[in-house]
Structure formats: C-alpha cells, structure tokens
C-alpha atoms as a PDB file:
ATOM      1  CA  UNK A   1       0.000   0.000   0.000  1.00  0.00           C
ATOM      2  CA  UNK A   2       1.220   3.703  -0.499  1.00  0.00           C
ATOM      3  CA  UNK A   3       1.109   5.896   2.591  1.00  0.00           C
ATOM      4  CA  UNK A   4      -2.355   7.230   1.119  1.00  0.00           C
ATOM      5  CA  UNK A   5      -3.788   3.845   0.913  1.00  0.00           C
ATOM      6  CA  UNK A   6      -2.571   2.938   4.491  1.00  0.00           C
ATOM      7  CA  UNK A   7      -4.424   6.099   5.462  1.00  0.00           C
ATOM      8  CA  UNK A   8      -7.372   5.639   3.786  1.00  0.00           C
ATOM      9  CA  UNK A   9      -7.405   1.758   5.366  1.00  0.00           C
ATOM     10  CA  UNK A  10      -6.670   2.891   8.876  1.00  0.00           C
ATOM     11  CA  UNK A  11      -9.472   5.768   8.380  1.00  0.00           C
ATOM     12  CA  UNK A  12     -11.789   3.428   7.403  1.00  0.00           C
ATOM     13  CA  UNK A  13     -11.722   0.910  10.694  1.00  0.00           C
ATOM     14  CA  UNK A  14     -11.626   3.800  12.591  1.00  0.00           C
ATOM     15  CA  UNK A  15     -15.003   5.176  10.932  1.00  0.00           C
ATOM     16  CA  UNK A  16     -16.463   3.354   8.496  1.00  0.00           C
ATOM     17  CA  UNK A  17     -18.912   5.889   7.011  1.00  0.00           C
ATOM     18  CA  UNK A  18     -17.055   8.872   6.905  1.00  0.00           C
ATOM     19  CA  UNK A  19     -15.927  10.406   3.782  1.00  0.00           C
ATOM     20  CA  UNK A  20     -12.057  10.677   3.474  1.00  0.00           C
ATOM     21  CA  UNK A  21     -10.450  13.505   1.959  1.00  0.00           C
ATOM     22  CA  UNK A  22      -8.449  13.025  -1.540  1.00  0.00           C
ATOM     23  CA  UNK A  23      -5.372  15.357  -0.340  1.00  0.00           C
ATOM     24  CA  UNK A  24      -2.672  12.990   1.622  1.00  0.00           C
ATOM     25  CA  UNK A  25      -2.000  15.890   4.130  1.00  0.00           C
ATOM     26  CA  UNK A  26      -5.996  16.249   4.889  1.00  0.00           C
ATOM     27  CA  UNK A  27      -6.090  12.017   5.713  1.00  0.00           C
ATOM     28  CA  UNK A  28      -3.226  12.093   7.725  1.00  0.00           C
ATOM     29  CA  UNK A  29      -4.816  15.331   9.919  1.00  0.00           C
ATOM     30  CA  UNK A  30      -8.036  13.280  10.157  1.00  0.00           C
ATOM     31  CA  UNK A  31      -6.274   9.993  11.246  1.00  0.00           C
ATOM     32  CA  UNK A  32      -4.646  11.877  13.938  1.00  0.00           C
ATOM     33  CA  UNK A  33      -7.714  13.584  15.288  1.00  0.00           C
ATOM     34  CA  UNK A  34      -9.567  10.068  15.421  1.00  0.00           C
ATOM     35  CA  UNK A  35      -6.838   8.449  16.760  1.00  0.00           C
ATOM     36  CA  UNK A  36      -6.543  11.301  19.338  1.00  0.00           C
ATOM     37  CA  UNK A  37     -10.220  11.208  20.451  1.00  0.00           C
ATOM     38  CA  UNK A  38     -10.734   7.290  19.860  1.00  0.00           C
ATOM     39  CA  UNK A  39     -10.819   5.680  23.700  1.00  0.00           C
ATOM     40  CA  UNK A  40      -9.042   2.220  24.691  1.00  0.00           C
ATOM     41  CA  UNK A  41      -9.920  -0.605  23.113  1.00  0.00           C
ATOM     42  CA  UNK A  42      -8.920  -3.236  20.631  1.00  0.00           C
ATOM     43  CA  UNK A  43      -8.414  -3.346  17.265  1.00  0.00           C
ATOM     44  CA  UNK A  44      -7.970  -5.985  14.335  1.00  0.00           C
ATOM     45  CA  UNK A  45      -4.091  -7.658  13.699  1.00  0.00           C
ATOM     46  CA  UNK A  46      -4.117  -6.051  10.555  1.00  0.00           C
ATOM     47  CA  UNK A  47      -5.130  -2.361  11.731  1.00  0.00           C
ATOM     48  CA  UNK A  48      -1.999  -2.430  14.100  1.00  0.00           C
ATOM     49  CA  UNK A  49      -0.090  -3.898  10.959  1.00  0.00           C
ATOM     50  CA  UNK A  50      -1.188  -1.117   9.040  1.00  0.00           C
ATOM     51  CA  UNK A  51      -0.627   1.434  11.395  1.00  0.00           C
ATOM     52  CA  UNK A  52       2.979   0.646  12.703  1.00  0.00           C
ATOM     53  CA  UNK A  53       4.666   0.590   9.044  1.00  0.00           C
ATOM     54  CA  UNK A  54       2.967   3.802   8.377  1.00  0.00           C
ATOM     55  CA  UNK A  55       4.062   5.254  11.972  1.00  0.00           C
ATOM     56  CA  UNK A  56       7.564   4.134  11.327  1.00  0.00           C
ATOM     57  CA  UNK A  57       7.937   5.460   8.362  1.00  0.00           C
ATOM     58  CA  UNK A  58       6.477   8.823   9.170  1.00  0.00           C
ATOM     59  CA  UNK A  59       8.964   9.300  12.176  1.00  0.00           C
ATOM     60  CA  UNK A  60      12.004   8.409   9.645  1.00  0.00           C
ATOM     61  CA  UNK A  61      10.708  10.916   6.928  1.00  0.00           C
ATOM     62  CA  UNK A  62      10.932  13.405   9.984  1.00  0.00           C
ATOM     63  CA  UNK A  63      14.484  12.450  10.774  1.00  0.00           C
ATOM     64  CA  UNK A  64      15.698  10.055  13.739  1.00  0.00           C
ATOM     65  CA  UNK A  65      18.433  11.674  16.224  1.00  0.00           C
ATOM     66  CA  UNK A  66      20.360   8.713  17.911  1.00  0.00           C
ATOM     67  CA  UNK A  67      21.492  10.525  21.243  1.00  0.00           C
ATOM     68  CA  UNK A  68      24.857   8.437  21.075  1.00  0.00           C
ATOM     69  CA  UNK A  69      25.797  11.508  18.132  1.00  0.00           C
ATOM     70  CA  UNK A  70      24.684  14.021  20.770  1.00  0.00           C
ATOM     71  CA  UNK A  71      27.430  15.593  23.294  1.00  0.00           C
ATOM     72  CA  UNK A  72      27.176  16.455  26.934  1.00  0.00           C
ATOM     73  CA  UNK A  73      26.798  20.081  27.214  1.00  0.00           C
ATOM     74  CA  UNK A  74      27.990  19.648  31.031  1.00  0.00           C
ATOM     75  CA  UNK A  75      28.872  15.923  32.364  1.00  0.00           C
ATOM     76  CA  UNK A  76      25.760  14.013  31.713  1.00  0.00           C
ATOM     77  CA  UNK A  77      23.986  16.715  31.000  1.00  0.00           C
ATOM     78  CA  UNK A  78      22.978  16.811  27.003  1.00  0.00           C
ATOM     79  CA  UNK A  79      20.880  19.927  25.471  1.00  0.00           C
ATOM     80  CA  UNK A  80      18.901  18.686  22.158  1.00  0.00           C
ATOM     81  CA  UNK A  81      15.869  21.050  20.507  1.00  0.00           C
ATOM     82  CA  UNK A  82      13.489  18.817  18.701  1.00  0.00           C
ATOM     83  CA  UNK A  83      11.204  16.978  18.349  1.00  0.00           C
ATOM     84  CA  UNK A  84      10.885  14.081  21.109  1.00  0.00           C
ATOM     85  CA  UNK A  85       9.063  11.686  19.165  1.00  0.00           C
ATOM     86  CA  UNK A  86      11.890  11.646  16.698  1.00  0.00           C
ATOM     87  CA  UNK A  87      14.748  10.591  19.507  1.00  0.00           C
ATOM     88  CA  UNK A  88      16.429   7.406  19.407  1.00  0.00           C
ATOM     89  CA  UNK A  89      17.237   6.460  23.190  1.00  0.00           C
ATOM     90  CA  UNK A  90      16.464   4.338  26.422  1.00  0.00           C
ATOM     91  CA  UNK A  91      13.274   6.220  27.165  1.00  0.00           C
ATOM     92  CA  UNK A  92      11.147   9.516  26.784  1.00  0.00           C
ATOM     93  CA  UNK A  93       9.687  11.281  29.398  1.00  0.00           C
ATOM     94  CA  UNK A  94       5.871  12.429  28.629  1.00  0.00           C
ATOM     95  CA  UNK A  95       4.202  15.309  31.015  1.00  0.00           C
ATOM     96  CA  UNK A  96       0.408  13.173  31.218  1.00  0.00           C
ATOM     97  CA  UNK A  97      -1.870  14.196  32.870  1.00  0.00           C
ATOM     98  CA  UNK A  98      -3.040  12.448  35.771  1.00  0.00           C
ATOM     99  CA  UNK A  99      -5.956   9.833  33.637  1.00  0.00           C
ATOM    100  CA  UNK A 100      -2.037   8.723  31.595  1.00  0.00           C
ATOM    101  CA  UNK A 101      -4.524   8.063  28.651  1.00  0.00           C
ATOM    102  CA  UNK A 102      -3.276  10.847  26.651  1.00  0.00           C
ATOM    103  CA  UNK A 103      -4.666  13.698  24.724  1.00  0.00           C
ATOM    104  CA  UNK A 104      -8.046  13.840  23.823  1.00  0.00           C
ATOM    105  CA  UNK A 105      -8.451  17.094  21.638  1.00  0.00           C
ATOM    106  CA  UNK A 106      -7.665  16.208  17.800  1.00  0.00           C
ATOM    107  CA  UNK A 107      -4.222  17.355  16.906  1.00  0.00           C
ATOM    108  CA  UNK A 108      -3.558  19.360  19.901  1.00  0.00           C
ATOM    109  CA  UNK A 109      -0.067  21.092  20.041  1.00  0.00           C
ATOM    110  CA  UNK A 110       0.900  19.233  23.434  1.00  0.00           C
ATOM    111  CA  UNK A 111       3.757  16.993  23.747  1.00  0.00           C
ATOM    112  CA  UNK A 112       1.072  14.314  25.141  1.00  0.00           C
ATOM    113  CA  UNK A 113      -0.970  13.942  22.492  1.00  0.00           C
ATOM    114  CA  UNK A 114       2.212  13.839  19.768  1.00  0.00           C
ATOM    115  CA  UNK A 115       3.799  10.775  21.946  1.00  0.00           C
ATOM    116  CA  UNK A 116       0.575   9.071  21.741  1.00  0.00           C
ATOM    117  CA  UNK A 117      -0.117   9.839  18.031  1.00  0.00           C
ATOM    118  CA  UNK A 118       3.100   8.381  17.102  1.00  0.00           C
ATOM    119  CA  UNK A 119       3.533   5.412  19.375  1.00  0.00           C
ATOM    120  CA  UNK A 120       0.174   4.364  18.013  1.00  0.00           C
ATOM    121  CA  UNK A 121      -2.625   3.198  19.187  1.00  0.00           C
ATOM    122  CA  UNK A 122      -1.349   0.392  21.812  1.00  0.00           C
ATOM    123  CA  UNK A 123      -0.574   3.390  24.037  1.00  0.00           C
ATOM    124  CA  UNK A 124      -3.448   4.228  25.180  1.00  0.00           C
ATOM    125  CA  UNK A 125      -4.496   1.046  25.279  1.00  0.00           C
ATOM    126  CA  UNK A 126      -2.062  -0.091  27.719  1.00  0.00           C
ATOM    127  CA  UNK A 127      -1.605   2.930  30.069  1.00  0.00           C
ATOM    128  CA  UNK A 128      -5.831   2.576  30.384  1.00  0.00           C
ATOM    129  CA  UNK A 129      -5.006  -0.871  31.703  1.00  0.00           C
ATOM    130  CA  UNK A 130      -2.438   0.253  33.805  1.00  0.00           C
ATOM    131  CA  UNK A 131      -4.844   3.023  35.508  1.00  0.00           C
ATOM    132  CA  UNK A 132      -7.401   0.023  35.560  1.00  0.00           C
ATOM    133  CA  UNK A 133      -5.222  -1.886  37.910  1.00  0.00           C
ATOM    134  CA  UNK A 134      -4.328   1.083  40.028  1.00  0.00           C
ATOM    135  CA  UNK A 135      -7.902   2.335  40.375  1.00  0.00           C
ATOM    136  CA  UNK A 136      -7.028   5.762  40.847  1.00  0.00           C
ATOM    137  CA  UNK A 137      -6.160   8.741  39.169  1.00  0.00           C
ATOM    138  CA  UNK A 138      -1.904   8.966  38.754  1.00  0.00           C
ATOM    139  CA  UNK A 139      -0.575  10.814  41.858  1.00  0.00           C
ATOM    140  CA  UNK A 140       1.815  14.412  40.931  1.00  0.00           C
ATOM    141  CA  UNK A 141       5.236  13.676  40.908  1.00  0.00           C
ATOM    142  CA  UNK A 142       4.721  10.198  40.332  1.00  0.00           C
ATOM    143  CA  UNK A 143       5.569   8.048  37.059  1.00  0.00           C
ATOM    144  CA  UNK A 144       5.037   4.850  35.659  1.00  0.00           C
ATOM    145  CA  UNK A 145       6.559   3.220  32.426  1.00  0.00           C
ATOM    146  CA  UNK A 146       5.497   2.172  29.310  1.00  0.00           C
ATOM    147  CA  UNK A 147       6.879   0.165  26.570  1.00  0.00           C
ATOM    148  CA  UNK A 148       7.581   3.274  23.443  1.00  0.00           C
ATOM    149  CA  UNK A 149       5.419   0.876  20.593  1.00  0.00           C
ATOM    150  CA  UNK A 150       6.248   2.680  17.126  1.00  0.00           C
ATOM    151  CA  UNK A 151       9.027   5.343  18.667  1.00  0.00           C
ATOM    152  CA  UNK A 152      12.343   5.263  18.241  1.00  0.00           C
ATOM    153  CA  UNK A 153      13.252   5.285  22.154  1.00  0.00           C
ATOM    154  CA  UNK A 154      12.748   1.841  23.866  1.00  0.00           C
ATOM    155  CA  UNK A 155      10.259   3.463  27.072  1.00  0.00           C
ATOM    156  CA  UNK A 156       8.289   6.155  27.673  1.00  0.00           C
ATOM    157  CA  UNK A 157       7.952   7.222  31.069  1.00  0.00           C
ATOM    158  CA  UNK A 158       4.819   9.248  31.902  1.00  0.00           C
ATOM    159  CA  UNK A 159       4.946  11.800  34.580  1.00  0.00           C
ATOM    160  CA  UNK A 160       2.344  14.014  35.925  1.00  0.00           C
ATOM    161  CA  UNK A 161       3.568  17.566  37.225  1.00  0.00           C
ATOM    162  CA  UNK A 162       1.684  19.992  39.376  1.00  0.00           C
ATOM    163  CA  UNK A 163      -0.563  22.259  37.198  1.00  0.00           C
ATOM    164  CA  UNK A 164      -0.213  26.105  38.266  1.00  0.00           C
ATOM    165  CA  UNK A 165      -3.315  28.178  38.994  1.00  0.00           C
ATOM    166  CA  UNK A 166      -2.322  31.357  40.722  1.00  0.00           C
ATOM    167  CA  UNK A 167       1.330  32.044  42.534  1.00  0.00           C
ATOM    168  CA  UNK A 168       3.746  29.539  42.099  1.00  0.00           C
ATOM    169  CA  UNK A 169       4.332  27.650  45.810  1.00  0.00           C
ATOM    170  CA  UNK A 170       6.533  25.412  47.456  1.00  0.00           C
ATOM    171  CA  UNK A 171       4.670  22.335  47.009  1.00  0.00           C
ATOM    172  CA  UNK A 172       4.573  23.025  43.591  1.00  0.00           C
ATOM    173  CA  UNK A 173       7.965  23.110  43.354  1.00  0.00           C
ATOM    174  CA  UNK A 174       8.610  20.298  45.291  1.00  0.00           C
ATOM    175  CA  UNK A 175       6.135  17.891  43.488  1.00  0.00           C
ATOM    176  CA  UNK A 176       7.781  19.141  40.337  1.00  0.00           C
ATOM    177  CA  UNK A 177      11.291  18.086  41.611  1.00  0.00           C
ATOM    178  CA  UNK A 178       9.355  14.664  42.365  1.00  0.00           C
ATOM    179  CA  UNK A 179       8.426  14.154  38.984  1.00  0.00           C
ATOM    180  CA  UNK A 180      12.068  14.128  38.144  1.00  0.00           C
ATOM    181  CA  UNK A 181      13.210  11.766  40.748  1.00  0.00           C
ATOM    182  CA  UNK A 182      10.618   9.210  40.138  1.00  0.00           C
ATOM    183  CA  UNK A 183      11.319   9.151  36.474  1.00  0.00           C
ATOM    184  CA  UNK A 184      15.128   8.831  37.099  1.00  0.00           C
ATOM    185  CA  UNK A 185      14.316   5.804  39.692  1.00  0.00           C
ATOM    186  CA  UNK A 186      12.443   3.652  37.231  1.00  0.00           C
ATOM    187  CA  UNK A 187      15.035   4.662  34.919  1.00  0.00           C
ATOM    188  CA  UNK A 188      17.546   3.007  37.348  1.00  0.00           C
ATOM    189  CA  UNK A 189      14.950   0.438  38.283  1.00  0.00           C
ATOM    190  CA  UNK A 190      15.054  -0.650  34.362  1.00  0.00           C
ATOM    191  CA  UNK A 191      18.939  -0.675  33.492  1.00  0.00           C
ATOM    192  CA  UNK A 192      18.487   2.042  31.348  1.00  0.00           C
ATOM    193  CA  UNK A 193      21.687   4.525  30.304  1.00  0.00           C
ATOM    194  CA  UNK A 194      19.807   7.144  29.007  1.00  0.00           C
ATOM    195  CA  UNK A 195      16.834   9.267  29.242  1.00  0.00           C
ATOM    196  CA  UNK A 196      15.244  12.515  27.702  1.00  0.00           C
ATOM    197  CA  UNK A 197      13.415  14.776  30.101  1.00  0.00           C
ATOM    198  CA  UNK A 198      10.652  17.136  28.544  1.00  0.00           C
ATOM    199  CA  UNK A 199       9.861  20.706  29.822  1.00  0.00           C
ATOM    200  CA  UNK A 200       7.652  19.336  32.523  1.00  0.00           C
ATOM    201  CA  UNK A 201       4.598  21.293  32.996  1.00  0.00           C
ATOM    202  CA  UNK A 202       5.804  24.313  31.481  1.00  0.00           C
ATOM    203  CA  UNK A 203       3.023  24.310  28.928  1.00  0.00           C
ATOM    204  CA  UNK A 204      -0.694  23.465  29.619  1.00  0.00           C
ATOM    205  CA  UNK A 205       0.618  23.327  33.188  1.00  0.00           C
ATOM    206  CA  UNK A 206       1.780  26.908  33.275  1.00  0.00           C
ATOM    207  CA  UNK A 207       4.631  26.279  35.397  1.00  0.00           C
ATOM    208  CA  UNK A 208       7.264  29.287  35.027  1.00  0.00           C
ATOM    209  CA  UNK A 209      10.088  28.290  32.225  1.00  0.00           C
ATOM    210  CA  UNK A 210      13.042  29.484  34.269  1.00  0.00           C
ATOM    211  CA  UNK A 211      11.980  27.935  37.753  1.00  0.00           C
ATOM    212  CA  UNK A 212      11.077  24.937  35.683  1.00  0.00           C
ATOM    213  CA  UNK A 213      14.360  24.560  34.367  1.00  0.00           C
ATOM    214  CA  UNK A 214      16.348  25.361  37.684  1.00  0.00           C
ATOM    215  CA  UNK A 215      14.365  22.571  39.389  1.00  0.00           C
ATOM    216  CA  UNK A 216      15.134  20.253  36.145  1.00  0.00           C
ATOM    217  CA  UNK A 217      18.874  20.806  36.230  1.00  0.00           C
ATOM    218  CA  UNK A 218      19.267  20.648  40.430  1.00  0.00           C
ATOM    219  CA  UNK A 219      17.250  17.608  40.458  1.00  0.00           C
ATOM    220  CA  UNK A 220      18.874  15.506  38.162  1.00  0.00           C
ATOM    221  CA  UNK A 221      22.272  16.736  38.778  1.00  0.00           C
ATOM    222  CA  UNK A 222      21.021  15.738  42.109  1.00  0.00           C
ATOM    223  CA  UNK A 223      19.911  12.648  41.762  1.00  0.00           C
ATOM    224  CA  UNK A 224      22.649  11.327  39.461  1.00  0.00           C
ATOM    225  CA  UNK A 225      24.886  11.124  42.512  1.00  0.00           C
ATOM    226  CA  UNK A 226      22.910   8.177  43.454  1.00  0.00           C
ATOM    227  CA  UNK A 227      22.013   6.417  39.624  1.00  0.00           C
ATOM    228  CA  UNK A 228      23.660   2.881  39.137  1.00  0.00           C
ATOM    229  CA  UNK A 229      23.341   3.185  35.257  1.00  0.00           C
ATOM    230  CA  UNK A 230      21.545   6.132  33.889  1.00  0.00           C
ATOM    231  CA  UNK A 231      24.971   8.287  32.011  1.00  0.00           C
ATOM    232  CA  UNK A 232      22.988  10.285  30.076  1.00  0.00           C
ATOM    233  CA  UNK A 233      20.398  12.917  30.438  1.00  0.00           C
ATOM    234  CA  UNK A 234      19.255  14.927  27.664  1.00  0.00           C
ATOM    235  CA  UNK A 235      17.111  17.629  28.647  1.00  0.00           C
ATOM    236  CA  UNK A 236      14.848  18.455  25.358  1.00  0.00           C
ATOM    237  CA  UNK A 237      13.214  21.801  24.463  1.00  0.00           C
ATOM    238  CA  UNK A 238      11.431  23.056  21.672  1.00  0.00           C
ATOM    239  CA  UNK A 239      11.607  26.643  21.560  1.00  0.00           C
ATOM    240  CA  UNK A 240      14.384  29.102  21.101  1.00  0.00           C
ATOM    241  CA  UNK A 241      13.801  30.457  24.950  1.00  0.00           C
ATOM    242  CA  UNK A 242      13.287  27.068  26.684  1.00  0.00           C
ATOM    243  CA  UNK A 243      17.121  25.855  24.927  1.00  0.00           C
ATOM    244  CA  UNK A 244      18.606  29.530  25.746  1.00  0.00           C
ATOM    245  CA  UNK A 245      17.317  29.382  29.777  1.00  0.00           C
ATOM    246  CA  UNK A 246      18.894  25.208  29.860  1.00  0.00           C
ATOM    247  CA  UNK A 247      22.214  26.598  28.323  1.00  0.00           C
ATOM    248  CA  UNK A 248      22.399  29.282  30.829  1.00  0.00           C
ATOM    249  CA  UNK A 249      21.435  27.315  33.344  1.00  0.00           C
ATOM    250  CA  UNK A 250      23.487  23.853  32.343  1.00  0.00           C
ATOM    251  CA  UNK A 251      26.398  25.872  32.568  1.00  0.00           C
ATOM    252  CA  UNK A 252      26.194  26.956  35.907  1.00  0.00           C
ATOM    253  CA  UNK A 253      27.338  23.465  36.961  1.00  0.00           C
ATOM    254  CA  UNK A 254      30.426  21.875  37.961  1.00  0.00           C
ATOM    255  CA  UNK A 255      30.818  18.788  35.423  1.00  0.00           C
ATOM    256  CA  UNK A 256      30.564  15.815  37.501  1.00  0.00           C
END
C-alpha cells in the first residue's frame, strides 16, 4: 500500500462511514484527530499492521536523532531542541496528565498527544489498563513506564507535574522536583543509560520556564549522585527560549 492507501485503510476501521479527503495531508490530519479522540480498546491484527509501518515510516521521513551523536553540554547533562518523538534512546519522558490516557483534543499542540499519536494506538491502550489496575487517578510527581510501541526510544515514562493556577508555591515546586526523581528511579529500576526529560509542565501546566528549568537541572544533577546506570540525560526543548534558559542554566554546573 502507499502511505495514502494505508491512510485511507486505517481511516476506514476507525469510521467506516465517513468520507475521506483526496489530499494525503488532509487524511493524515483526520487519522490523527480520530486516533486522538478514539478511547481504549482493541483493534484488528491487521489495523496495528497497518498502522505501525505507516508510523515508522512517518517518524524516519521526519528524521531520527540517535542521542549516542549528541554531546554532553555539562557531564551528563545533554541539550537537544526537537522533536521528542523523533529521539532514538532508552526512554522519553511524557508530562500526562493524571488519567495517563493521553490527549483527547484532535491534533492538539501538546507533547502528550504527539507521543501518543506516534507510538500508536497500543498506548493508550495499555496505560488505560495500567490506571485500571491502580484504580485511581496517577498521583503528581509520580511516574510509571510504558513500553515506546512505534518510537524510536525503547520506554516512555509518563509523569504528571503539578498544574499552576495562581502564585507559584513550594509544594509546587517540590512535586515538580518529584516528577524528576521518580522518572530517574524507574530509569535506574530498568537498566536504562539514558533518558530525555521534557519541559515538565511548562506548557498546559503553566509552570514558570526558568523555575522549571532550575528545578530540572538541580534535580537531576542531584539525583545522578545516586544512579547505578543512567549516564545520560538529555534535557529536550522546543523553543528558542526554553534551549537559551537550559544553556544558561546547564552551565552553571560543575561537570561531575
């Protein structure tokens, strides 16, 4: 099948009666946003198929970085602007929110729903199991792990950080520094070497950038005293501001 025809295929278990758009760019826009809003549940042997060779080759026409080319900006510590979804490492970090299911809103701009579009389908699924065995909404500050499906990183580890409504406290602080060490435990937990941190709830969150990224940096610098096998950590940003505060910031440090 060409990409278009895999589209057209995947659009059609999704929603059999709807009428699919002729322009490539247009099906892959509505495959995302029913994807996006399309809750847990199983699908056919052939839809997953379908889905992961288109996936996979979607994230290669983007570009793969392997974070074995990237070099610490201080120690450990790595600085990459890009696009997560496109990282080849140990594991991802994804700010979730506290359900773990994802984004819900077709092609929203937030890094959730772009690690769930791309994984594929068998992430939702599986974090909704995992939430179905815990019974309760994710805690702040806490993380589980997933496997990364159709990604090139091997895990994704979903963290939920504290959402900001008025002036910026303590405890928010605090449970954002948690959300750091409990990703960085599991990392250790799971032999991995390497692991990309996210501008934790910086975004929908509100969190302020620069505190954000003082926490970030402390934290793991932190916490890598005690790691048994995690030698990298690339902090990943997006925006022009976000990789000029981490440089700033990064630099600060002794290497250790």
């Amino acid at each position: 099948m060409t990409q278009a025809e895999q589209l057209d295929f995947l659009i059609r278990e999704l929603m059999p009666d709807i009428n699919i758009p002729a322009n490539t760019a247009a099906k892959w826009r509505l495959f995302r946003s029913l994807v996006n809003m399309r809750l847990a549940g199983s699908v056919s042997e052939k839809f997953l198929q379908v889905q992961d060779d288109f996936l996979q080759n979607k994230i290669k026409s983007k570009g793969v970085t392997d974070t074995d080319d990237l070099k610490p900006l201080n120690g450990k510590l790595c600085l990459w602007q890009g696009d997560i979804t496109t990282l080849k490492i140990d594991a991802i970090v994804n700010a979730a929110n506290s359900q773990l299911t994802g984004c819900y809103y077709p092609c929203h701009g937030c890094i959730d729903n772009a690690i769930h579009t791309f994984a594929g389908v068998q992430l939702r699924n599986k974090c909704a199991e995992i939430m179905q065995k815990q019974g309760f909404p994710e805690p702040t500050g806490q993380a589980k792990i997933t496997p990364a499906y159709n990604l090139p990183s091997r895990y994704i580890l979903h963290t939920v950080g504290p959402i900001i409504r008025g002036k910026l406290t303590a405890h928010d602080c605090e449970m954002l520094a948690s959300c750091y060490r409990s990703c960085l435990k599991l990392a250790n937990a799971y032999k991995l070497q390497s692991i990309a941190f996210c501008c934790i709830s910086t975004g929908e969150f509100h969190f302020p950038r620069r505190q954000a990224a003082e926490i970030a940096v402390k934290t793991v610098q932190d916490s890598l005293f005690q790691s048994v096998s995690v030698q990298k950590v690339v902090f990943n940003v997006f925006t022009d501001e976000d990789r000029k505060i981490y440089e700033k910031i990064i630099s600060m440090y002794d290497k250790r």
